[in-house]
C-alpha atoms as a PDB file:
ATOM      1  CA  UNK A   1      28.898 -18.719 -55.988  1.00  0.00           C
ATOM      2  CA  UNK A   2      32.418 -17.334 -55.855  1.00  0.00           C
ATOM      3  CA  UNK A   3      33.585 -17.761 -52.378  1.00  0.00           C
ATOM      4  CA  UNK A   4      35.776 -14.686 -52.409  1.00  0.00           C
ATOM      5  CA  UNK A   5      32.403 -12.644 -53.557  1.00  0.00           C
ATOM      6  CA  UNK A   6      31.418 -10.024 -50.730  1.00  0.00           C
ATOM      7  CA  UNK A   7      27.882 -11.834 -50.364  1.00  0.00           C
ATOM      8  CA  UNK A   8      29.655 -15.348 -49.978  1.00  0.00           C
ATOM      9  CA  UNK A   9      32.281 -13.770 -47.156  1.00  0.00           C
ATOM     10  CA  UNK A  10      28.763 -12.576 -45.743  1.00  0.00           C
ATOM     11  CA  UNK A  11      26.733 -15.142 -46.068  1.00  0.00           C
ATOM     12  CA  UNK A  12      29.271 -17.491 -44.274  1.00  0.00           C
ATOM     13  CA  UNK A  13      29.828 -15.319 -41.604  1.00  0.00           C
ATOM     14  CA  UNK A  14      26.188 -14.658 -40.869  1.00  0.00           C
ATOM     15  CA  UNK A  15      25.641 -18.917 -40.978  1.00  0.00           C
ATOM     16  CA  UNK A  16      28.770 -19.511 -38.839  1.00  0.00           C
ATOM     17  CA  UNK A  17      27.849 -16.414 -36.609  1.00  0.00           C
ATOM     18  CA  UNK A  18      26.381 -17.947 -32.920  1.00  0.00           C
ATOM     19  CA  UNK A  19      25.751 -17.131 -29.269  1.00  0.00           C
ATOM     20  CA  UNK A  20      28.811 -18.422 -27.580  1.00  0.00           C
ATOM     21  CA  UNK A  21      27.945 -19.062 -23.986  1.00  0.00           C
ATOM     22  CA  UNK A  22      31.166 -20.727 -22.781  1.00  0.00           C
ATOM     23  CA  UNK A  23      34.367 -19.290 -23.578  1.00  0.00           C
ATOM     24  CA  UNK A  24      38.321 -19.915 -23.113  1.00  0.00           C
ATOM     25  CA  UNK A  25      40.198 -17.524 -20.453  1.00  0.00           C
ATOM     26  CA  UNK A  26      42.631 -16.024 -22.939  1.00  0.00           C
ATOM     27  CA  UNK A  27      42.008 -12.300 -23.374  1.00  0.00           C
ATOM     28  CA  UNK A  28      41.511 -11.010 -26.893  1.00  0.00           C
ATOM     29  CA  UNK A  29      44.565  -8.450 -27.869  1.00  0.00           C
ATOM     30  CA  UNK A  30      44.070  -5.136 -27.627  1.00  0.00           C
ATOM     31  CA  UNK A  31      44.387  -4.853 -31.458  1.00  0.00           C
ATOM     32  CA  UNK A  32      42.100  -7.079 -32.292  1.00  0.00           C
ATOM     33  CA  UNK A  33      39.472  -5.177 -30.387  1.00  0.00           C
ATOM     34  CA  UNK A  34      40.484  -2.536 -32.002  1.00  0.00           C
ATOM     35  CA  UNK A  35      40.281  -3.945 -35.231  1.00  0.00           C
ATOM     36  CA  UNK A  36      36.763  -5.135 -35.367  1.00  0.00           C
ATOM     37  CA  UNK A  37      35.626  -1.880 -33.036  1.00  0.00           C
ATOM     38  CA  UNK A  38      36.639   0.175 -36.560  1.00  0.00           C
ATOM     39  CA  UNK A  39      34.457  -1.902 -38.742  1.00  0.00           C
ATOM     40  CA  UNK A  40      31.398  -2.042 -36.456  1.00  0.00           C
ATOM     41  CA  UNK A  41      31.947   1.852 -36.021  1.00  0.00           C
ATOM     42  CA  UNK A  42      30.875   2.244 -39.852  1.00  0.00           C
ATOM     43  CA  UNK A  43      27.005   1.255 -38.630  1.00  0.00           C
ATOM     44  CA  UNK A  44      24.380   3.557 -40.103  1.00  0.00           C
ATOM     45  CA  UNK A  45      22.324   5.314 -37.856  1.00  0.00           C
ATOM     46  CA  UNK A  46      19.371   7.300 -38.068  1.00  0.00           C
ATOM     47  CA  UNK A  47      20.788  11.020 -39.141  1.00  0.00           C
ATOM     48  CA  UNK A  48      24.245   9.501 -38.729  1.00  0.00           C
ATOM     49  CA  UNK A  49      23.869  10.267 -34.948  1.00  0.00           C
ATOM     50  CA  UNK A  50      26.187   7.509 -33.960  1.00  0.00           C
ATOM     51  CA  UNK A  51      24.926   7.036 -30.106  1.00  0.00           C
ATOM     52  CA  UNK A  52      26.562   4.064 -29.312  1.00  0.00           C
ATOM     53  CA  UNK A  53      29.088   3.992 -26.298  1.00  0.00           C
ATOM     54  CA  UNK A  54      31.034   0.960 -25.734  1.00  0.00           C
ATOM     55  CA  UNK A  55      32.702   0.469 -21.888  1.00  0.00           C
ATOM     56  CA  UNK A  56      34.863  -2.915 -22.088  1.00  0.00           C
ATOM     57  CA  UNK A  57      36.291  -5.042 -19.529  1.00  0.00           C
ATOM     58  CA  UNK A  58      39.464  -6.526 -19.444  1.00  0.00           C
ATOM     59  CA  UNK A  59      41.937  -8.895 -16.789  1.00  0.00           C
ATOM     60  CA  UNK A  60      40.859  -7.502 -13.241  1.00  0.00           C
ATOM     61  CA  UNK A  61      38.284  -5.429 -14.769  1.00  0.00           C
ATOM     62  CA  UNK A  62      36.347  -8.006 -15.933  1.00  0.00           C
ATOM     63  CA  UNK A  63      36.694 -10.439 -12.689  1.00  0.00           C
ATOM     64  CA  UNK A  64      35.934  -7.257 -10.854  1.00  0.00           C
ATOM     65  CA  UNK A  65      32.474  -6.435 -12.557  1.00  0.00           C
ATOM     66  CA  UNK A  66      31.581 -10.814 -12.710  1.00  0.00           C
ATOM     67  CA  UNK A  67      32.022 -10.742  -8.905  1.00  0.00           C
ATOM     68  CA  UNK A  68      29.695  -7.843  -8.592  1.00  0.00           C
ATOM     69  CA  UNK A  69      27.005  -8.865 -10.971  1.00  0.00           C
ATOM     70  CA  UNK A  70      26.793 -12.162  -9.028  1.00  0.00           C
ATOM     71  CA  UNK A  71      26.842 -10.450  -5.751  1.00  0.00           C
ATOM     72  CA  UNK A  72      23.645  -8.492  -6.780  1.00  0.00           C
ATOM     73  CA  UNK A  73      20.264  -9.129  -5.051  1.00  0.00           C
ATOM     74  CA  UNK A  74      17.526  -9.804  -7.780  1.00  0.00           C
ATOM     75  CA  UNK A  75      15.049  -7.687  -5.903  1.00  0.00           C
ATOM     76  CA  UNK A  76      15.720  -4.049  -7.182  1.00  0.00           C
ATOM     77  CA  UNK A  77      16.941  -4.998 -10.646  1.00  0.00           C
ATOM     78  CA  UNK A  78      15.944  -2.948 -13.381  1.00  0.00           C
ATOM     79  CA  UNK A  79      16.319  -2.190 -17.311  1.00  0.00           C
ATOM     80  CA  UNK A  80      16.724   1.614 -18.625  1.00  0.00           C
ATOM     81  CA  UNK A  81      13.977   0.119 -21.492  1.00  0.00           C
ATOM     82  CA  UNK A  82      11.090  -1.650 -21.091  1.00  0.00           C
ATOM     83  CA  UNK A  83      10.907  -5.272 -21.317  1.00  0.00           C
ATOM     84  CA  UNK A  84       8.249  -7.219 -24.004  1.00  0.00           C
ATOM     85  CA  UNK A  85       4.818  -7.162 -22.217  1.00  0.00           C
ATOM     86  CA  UNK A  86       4.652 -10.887 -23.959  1.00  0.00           C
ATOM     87  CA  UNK A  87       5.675 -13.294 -26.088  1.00  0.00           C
ATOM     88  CA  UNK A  88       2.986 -14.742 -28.193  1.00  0.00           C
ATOM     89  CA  UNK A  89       2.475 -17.532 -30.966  1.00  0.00           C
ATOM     90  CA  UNK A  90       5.481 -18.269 -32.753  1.00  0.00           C
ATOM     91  CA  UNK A  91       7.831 -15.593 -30.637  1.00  0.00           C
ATOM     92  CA  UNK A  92       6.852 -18.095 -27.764  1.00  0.00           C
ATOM     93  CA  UNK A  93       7.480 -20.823 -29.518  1.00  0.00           C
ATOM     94  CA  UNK A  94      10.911 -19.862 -30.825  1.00  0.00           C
ATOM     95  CA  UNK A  95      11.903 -18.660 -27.134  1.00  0.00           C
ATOM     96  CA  UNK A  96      11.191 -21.686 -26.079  1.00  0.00           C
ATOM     97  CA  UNK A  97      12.956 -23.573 -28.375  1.00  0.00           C
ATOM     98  CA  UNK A  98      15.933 -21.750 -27.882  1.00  0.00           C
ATOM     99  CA  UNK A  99      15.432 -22.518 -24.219  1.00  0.00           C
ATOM    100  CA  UNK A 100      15.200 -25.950 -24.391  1.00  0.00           C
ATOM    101  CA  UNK A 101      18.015 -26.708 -26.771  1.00  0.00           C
ATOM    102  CA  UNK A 102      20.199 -25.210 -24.882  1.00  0.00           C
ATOM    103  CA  UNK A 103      18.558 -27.144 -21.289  1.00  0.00           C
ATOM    104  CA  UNK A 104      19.235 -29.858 -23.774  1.00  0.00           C
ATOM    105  CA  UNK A 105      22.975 -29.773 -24.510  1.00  0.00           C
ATOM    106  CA  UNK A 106      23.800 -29.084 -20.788  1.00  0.00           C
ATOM    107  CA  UNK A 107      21.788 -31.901 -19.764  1.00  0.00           C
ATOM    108  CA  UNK A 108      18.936 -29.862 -17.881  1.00  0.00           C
ATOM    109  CA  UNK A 109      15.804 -31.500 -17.494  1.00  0.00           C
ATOM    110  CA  UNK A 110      12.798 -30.158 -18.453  1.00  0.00           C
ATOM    111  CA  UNK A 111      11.125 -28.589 -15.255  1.00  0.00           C
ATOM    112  CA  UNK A 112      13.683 -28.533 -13.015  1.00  0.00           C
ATOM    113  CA  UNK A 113      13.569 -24.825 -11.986  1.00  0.00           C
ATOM    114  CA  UNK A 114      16.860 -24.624 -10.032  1.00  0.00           C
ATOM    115  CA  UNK A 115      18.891 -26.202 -12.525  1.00  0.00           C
ATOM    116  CA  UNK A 116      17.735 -23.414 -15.561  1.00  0.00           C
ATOM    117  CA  UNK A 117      18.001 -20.699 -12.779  1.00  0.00           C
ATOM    118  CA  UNK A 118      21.586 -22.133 -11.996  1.00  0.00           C
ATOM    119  CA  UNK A 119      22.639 -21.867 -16.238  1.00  0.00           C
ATOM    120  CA  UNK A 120      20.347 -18.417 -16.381  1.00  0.00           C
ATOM    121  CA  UNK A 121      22.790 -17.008 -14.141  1.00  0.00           C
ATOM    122  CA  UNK A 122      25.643 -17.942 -16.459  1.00  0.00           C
ATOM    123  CA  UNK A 123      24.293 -14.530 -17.868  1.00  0.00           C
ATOM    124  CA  UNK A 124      25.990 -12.764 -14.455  1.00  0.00           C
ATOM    125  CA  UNK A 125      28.948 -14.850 -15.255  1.00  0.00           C
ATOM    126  CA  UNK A 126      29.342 -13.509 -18.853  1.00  0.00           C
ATOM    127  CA  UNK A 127      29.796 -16.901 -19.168  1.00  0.00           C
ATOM    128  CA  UNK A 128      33.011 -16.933 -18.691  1.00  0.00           C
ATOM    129  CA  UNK A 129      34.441 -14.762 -21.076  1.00  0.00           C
ATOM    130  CA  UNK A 130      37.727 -13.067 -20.673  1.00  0.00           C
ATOM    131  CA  UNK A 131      35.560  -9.481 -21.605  1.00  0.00           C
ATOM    132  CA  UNK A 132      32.098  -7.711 -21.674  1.00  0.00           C
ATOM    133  CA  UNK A 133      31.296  -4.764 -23.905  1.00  0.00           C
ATOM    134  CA  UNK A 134      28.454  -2.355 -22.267  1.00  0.00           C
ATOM    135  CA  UNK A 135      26.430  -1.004 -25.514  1.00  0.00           C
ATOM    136  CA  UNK A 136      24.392   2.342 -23.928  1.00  0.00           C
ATOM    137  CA  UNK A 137      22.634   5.182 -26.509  1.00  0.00           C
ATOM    138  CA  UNK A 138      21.903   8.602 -25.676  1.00  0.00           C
ATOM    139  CA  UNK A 139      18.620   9.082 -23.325  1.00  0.00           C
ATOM    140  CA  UNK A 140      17.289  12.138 -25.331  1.00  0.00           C
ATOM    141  CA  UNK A 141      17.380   9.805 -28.367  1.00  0.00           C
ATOM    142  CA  UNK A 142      14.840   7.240 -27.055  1.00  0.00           C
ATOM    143  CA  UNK A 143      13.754   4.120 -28.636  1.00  0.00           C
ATOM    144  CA  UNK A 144      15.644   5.832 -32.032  1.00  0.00           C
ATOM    145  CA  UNK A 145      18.903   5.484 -30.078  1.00  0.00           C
ATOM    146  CA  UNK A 146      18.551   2.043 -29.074  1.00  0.00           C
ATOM    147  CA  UNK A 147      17.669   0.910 -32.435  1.00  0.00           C
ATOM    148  CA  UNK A 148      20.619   2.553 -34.210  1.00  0.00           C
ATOM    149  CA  UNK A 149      22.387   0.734 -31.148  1.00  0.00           C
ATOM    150  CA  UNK A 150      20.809  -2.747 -32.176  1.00  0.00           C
ATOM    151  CA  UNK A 151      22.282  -2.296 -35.449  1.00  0.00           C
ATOM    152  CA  UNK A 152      25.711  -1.222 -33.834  1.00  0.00           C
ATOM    153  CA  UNK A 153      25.413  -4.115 -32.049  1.00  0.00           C
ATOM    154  CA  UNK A 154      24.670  -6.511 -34.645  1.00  0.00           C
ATOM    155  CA  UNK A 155      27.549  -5.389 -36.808  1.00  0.00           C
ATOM    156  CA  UNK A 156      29.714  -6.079 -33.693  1.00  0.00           C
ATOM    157  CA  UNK A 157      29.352  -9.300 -33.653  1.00  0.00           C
ATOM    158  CA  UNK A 158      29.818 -10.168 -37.688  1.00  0.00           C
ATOM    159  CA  UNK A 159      32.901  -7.612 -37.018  1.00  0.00           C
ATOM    160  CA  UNK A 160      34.691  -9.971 -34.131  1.00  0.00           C
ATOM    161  CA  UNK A 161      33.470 -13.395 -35.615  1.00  0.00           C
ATOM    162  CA  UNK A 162      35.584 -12.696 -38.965  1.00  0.00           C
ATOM    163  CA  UNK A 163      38.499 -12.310 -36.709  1.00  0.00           C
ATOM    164  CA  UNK A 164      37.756 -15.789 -34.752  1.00  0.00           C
ATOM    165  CA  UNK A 165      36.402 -13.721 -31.926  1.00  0.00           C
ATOM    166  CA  UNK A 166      33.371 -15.340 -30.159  1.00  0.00           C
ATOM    167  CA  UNK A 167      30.489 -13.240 -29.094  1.00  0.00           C
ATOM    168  CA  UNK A 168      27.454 -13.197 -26.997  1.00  0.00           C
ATOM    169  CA  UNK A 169      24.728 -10.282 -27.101  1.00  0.00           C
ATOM    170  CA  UNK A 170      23.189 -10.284 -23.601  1.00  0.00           C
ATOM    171  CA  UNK A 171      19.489  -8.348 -22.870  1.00  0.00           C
ATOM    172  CA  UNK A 172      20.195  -9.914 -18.981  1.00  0.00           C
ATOM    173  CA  UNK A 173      22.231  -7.081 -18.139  1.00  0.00           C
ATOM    174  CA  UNK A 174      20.811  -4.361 -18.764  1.00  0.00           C
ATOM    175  CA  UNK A 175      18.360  -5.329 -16.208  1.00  0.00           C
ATOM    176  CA  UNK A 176      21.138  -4.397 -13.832  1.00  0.00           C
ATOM    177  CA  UNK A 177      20.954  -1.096 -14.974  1.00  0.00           C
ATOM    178  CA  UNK A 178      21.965   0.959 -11.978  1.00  0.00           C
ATOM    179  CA  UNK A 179      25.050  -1.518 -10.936  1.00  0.00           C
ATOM    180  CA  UNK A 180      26.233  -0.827 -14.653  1.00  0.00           C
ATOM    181  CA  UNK A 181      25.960   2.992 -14.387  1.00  0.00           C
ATOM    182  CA  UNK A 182      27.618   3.300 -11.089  1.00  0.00           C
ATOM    183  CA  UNK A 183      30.553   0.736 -11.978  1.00  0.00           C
ATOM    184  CA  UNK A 184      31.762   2.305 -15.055  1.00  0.00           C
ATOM    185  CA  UNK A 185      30.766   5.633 -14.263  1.00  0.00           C
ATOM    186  CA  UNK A 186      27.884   6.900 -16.842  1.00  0.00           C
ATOM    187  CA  UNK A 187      26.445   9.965 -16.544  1.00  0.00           C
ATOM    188  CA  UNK A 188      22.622  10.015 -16.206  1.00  0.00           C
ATOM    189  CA  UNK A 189      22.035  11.209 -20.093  1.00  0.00           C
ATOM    190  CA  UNK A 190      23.380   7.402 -21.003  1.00  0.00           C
ATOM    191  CA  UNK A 191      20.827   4.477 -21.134  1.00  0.00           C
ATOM    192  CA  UNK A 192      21.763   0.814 -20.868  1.00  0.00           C
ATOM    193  CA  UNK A 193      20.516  -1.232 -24.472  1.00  0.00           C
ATOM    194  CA  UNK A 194      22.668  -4.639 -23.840  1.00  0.00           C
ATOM    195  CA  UNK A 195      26.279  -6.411 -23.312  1.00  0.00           C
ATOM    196  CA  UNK A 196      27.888  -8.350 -25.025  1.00  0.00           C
ATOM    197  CA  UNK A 197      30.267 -11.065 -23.334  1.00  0.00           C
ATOM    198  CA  UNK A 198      33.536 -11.802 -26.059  1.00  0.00           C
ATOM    199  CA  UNK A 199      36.320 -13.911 -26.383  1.00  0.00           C
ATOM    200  CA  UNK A 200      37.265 -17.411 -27.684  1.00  0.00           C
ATOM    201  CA  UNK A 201      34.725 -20.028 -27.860  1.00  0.00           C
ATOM    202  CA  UNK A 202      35.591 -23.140 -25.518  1.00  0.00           C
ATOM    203  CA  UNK A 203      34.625 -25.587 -28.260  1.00  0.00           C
ATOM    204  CA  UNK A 204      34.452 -28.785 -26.047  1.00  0.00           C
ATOM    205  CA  UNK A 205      31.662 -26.877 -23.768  1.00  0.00           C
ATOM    206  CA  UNK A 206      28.743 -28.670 -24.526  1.00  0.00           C
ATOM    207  CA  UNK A 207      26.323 -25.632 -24.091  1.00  0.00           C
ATOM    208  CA  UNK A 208      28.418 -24.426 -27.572  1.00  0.00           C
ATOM    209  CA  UNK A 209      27.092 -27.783 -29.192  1.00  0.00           C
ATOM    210  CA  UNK A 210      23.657 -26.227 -30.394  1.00  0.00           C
ATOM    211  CA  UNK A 211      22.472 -23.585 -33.059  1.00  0.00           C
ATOM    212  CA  UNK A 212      19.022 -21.892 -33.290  1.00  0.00           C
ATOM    213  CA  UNK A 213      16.926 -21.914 -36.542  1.00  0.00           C
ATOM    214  CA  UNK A 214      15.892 -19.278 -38.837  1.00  0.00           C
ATOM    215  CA  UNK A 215      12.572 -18.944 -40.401  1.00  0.00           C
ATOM    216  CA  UNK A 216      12.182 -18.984 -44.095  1.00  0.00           C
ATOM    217  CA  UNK A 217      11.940 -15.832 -45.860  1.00  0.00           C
ATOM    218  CA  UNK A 218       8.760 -15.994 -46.590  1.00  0.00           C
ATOM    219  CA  UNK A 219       7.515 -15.601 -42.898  1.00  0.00           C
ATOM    220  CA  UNK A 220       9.190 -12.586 -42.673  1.00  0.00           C
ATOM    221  CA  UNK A 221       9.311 -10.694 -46.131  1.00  0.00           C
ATOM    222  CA  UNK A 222       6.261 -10.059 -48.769  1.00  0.00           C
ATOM    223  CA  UNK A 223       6.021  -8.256 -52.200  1.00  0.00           C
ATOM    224  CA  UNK A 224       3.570  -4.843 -52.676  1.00  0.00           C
ATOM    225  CA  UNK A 225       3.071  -5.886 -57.024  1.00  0.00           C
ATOM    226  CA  UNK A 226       0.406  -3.629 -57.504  1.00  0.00           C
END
């Protein structure tokens, strides 16, 4: 395969693509946000709505926003979509793999509760990261809205990782919903899909150290021949 081909540039990215959940302090320049905000801006979208709003955090901003994510009572905490009633069969088992690879390369044991709540709220610490990018859709567009924002979203992160930017899509805070509105101001036609914490990876971090599988093709794709 010729490694300058599009689909090799791709397929690299996508393999060396990962959720970074410990990251350097240096902020990533303006233009470089910029940068890879213009090629994730050219996501398709259902009837090229384009609902996706992005609110970032920078320097005080972002210590400002960690402080009050971490200052947050769990009781009250809510997401703007519902959550999966359940994760069955091989979702659960994948979940928990992910889980317990990561337990794994922090050295948490399995079962002990207070050390996995302890790295779960990493999530409130964006782990770190210099910056957080608050994804919200359009509430009159529904579930439509948040799926043209998953795609947004996933086109994000190929988008920063070809510039060396590390990236972490985060579900855990859009179950603070209401903090989220009120800190950077949405109006109540926005709905909260996701974050995602960016910046540079801290490659010594041992939580870094792991990558999740993918299933084969075949578990996910069949042929109609007739």
């Amino acid at each position: 395969m010729n490694p300058d081909a599009p689909s090799s540039v791709l397929n690299t990215l996508l393999n060396q693509r990962h959720s970074c959940r410990a990251f350097l302090p240096e902020p990533v320049p303006r233009s470089v946000q910029e940068q890879f905000l213009q090629m994730a801006q050219r996501t398709a979208s259902w009837c090229n709505s384009q609902p996706w709003q992005v609110h970032i955090t920078e320097g005080a901003g972002t210590q400002r926003l960690r402080s009050a994510l971490g200052a947050a009572p769990q009781s009250g905490a809510g997401s703007d979509f519902p959550w999966p009633r359940e994760y069955q069969g091989v979702y659960q088992e994948r979940r928990r793999e992910c889980g317990f690879a990561l337990y794994d390369s922090v050295g948490i044991a399995r079962g002990d509760r207070d050390a996995s709540a302890r790295q779960a709220q990493e999530n409130f610490r964006l782990f770190g990261a210099p910056h957080v990018a608050i994804i919200t859709s359009d509430e009159a567009l529904g579930v439509y809205g948040a799926v043209d924002c998953g795609a947004y979203v996933a086109n994000f992160l190929l988008a920063a990782a070809s510039l060396g930017v590390a990236t972490i899509p985060q579900a855990a805070l859009a179950s603070r919903s209401a903090l989220l509105r009120e800190f950077f101001g949405l109006g109540d036609d926005r709905r909260v899909v996701c974050g995602i914490s960016f910046g540079y990876a801290d490659a010594a971090h041992p939580a870094n150290g792991f990558r999740t599988r993918r299933a084969d093709v075949a578990t996910a794709a069949a042929w109609v021949t007739q």
